[in-house]
Protein backbone atom coordinates (compact mmCIF):
# COMPACT_ATOMS: atom_id res chain seq x y z
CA UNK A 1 1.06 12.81 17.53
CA UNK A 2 2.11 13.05 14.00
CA UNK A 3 5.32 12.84 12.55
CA UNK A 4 7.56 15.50 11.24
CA UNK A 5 9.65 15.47 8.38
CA UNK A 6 12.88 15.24 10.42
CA UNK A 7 11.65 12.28 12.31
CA UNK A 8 10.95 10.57 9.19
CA UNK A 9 14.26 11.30 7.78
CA UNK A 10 15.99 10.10 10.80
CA UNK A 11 13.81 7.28 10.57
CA UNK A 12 14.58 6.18 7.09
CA UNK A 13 17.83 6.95 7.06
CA UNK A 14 18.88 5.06 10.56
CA UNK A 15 16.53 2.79 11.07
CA UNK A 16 15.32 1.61 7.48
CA UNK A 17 12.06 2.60 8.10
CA UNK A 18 11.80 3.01 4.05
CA UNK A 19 13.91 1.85 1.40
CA UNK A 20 14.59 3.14 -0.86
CA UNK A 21 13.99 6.16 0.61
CA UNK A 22 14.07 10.12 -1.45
CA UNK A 23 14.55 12.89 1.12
CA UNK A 24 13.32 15.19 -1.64
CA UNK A 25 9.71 15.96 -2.64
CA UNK A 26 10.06 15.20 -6.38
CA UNK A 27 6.85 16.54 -8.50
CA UNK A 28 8.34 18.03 -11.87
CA UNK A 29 6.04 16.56 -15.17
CA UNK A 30 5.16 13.65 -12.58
CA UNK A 31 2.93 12.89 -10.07
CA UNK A 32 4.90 13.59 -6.87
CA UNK A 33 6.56 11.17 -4.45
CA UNK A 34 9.12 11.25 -1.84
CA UNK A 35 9.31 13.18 1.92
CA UNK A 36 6.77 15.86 2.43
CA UNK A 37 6.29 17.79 5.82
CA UNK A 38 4.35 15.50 8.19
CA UNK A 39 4.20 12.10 5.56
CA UNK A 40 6.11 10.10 2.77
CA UNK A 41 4.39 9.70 -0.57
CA UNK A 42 5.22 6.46 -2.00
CA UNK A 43 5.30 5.66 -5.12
CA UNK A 44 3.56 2.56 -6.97
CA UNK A 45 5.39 0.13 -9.03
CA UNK A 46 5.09 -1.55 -12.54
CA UNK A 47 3.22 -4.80 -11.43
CA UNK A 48 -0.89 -4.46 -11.45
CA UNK A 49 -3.35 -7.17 -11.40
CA UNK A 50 -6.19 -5.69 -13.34
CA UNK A 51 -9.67 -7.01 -12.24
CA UNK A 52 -12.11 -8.58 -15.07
CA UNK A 53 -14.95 -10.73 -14.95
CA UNK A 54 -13.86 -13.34 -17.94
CA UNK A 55 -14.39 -16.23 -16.15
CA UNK A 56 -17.84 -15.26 -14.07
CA UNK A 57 -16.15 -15.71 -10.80
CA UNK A 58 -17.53 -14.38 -7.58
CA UNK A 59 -15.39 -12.38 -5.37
CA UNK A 60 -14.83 -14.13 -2.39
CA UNK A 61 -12.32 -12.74 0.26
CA UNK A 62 -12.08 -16.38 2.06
CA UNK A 63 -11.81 -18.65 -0.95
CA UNK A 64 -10.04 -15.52 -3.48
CA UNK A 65 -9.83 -16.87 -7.47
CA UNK A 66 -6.87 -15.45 -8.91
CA UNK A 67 -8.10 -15.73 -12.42
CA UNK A 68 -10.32 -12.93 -11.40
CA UNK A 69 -7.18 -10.88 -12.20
CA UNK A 70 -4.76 -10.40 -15.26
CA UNK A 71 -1.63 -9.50 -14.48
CA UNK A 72 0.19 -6.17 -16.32
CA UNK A 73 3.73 -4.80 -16.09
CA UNK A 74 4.16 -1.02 -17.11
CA UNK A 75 1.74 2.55 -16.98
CA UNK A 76 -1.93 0.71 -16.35
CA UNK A 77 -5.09 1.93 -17.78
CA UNK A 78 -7.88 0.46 -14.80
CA UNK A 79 -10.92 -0.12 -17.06
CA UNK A 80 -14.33 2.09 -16.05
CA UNK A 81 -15.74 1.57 -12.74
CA UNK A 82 -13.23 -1.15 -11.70
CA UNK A 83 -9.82 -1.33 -9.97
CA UNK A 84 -6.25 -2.53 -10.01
CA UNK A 85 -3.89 -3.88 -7.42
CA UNK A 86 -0.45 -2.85 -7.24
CA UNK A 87 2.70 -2.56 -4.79
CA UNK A 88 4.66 0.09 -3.45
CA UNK A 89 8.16 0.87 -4.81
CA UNK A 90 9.39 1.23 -1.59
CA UNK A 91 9.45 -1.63 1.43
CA UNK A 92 8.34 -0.10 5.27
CA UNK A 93 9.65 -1.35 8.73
CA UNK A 94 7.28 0.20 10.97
CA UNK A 95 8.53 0.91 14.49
CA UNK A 96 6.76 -0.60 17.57
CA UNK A 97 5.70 2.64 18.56
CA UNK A 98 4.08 4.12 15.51
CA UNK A 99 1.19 3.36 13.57
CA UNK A 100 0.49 4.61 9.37
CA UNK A 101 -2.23 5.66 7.41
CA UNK A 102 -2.50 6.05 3.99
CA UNK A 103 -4.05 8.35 1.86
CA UNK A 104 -4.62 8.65 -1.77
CA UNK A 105 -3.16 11.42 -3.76
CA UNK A 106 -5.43 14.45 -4.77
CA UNK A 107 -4.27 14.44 -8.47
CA UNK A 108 -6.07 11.34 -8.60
CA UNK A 109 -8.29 12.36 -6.59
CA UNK A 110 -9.61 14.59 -8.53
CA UNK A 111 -9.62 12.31 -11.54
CA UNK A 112 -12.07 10.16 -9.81
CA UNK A 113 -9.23 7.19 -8.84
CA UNK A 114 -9.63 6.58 -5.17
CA UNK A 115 -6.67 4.37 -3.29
CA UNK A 116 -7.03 2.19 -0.08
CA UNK A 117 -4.41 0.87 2.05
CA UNK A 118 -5.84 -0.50 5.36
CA UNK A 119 -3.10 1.31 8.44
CA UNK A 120 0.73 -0.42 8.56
CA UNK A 121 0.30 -1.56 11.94
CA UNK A 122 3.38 -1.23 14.18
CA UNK A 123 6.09 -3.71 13.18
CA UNK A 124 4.77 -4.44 10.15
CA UNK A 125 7.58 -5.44 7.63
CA UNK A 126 6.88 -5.19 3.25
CA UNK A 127 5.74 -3.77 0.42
CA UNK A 128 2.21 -1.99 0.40
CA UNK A 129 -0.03 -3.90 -1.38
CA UNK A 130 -2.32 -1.15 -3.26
CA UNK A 131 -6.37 -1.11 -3.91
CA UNK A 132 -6.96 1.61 -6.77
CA UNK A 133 -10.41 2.22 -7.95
CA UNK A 134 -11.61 4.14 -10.97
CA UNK A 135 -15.01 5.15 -9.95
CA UNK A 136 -15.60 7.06 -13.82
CA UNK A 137 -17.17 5.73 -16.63
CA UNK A 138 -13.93 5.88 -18.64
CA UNK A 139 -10.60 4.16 -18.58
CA UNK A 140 -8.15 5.73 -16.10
CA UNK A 141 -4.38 5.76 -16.64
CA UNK A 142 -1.93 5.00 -13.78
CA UNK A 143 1.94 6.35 -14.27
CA UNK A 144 4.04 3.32 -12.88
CA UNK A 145 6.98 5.08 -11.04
CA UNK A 146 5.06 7.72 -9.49
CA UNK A 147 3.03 9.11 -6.09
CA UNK A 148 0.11 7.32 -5.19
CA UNK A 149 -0.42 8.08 -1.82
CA UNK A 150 1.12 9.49 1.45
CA UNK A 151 1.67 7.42 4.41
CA UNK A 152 1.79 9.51 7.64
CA UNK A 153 2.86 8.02 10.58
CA UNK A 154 1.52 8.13 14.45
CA UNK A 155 3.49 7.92 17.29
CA UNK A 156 1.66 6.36 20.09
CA UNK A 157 1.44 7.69 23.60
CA UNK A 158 3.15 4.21 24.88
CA UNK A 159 4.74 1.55 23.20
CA UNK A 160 1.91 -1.16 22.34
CA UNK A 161 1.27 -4.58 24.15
CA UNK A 162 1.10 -6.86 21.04
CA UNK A 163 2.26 -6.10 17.33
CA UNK A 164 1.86 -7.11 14.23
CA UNK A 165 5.35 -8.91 14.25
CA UNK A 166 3.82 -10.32 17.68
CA UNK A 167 0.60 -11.42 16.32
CA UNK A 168 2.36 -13.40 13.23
CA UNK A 169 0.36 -11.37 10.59
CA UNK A 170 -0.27 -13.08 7.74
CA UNK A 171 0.99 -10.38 6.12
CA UNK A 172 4.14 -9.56 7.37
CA UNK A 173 7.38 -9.28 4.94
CA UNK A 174 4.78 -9.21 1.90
CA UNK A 175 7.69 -9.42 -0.97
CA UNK A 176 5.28 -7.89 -3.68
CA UNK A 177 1.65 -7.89 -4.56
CA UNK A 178 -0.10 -9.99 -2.26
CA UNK A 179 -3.63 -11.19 -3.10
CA UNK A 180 -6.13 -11.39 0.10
CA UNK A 181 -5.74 -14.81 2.31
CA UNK A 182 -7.74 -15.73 5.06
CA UNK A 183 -5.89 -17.86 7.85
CA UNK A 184 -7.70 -21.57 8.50
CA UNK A 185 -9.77 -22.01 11.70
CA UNK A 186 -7.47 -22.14 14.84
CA UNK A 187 -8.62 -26.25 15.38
CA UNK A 188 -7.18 -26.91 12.33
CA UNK A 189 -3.90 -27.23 13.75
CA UNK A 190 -2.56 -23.09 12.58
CA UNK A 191 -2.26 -20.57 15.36
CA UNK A 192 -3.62 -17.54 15.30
């Protein structure tokens, strides 16, 4: 089942589930953010790593280069047919019970700038770390401070066996952006 409004309210404002949190849908000369009917729309913040191929690196999930990305505080223009990542504004507790998806915003959408968030799995803790891709030929501008996307949350039938929080994600209480990371083979002494 998908969650109402009122439950996120409640939610937020008793449980923490987002902070900080707007109970208002704010969309005047902006794109909008805040509590809609059934989802939150977060906003994204000021930090973006902007991807570039100076240094002829190969992208590599398990061994990630970081100078693969230059870092950029403010509105970000995402260079043609490449993409950005960026964090959330806001920092989620997800409840054991409920698990999020994230969707891009249409005004984007429409301008050809798709966003991916894999789900918040229950009891994750952070900020949403933020793929946005401009799939145009032509630079696409980002408004720091604004929607992005819309998290809506699923309650579950039952309360799951095994969390996130359970599982030791690697990444649970993500403080900011958080490049990927790939945990070390279990005989190498790190639990999985």
């Amino acid at each position: 089942m998908i969650a109402s409004d009122k439950w996120i309210r409640k939610m937020a404002l008793e449980q923490g589930m987002i902070e900080p949190f707007n109970e208002n849908l704010v969309a005047k000369g902006q794109v909008s953010y805040g509590l809609s009917s059934y989802g939150y729309d977060v906003r994204v913040g000021d930090h973006f790593k902007i991807f570039h191929n100076l240094n002829s690196t190969m992208v590599d999930p398990k061994a990630f280069d970081e100078r693969s990305f230059i870092d950029h505080y403010g509105d970000c223009l995402i260079p043609p047919n490449s993409f950005v990542l960026a964090e959330t504004v806001e920092t989620f507790r997800i409840p054991r019970n409920v698990l999020c998806v994230c969707l891009g915003k249409s005004t984007y959408a429409r301008c050809g700038i798709i966003v991916n968030v894999t789900p918040l799995e229950p009891e994750w803790e952070g900020v949403i770390t933020i793929e946005i891709s401009n799939t145009t030929p032509l630079p696409a501008k980002i408004y720091a401070g604004e929607g992005i996307a819309q998290i809506l949350f699923f309650l579950g039938n039952e309360v799951c066996e095994t969390s996130y929080a359970d599982r030791k994600g690697k990444y649970q209480n993500q403080s900011g952006l958080t490049l990927p990371k790939v945990l070390p083979p279990a005989h190498e002494g790190v639990a999985r």
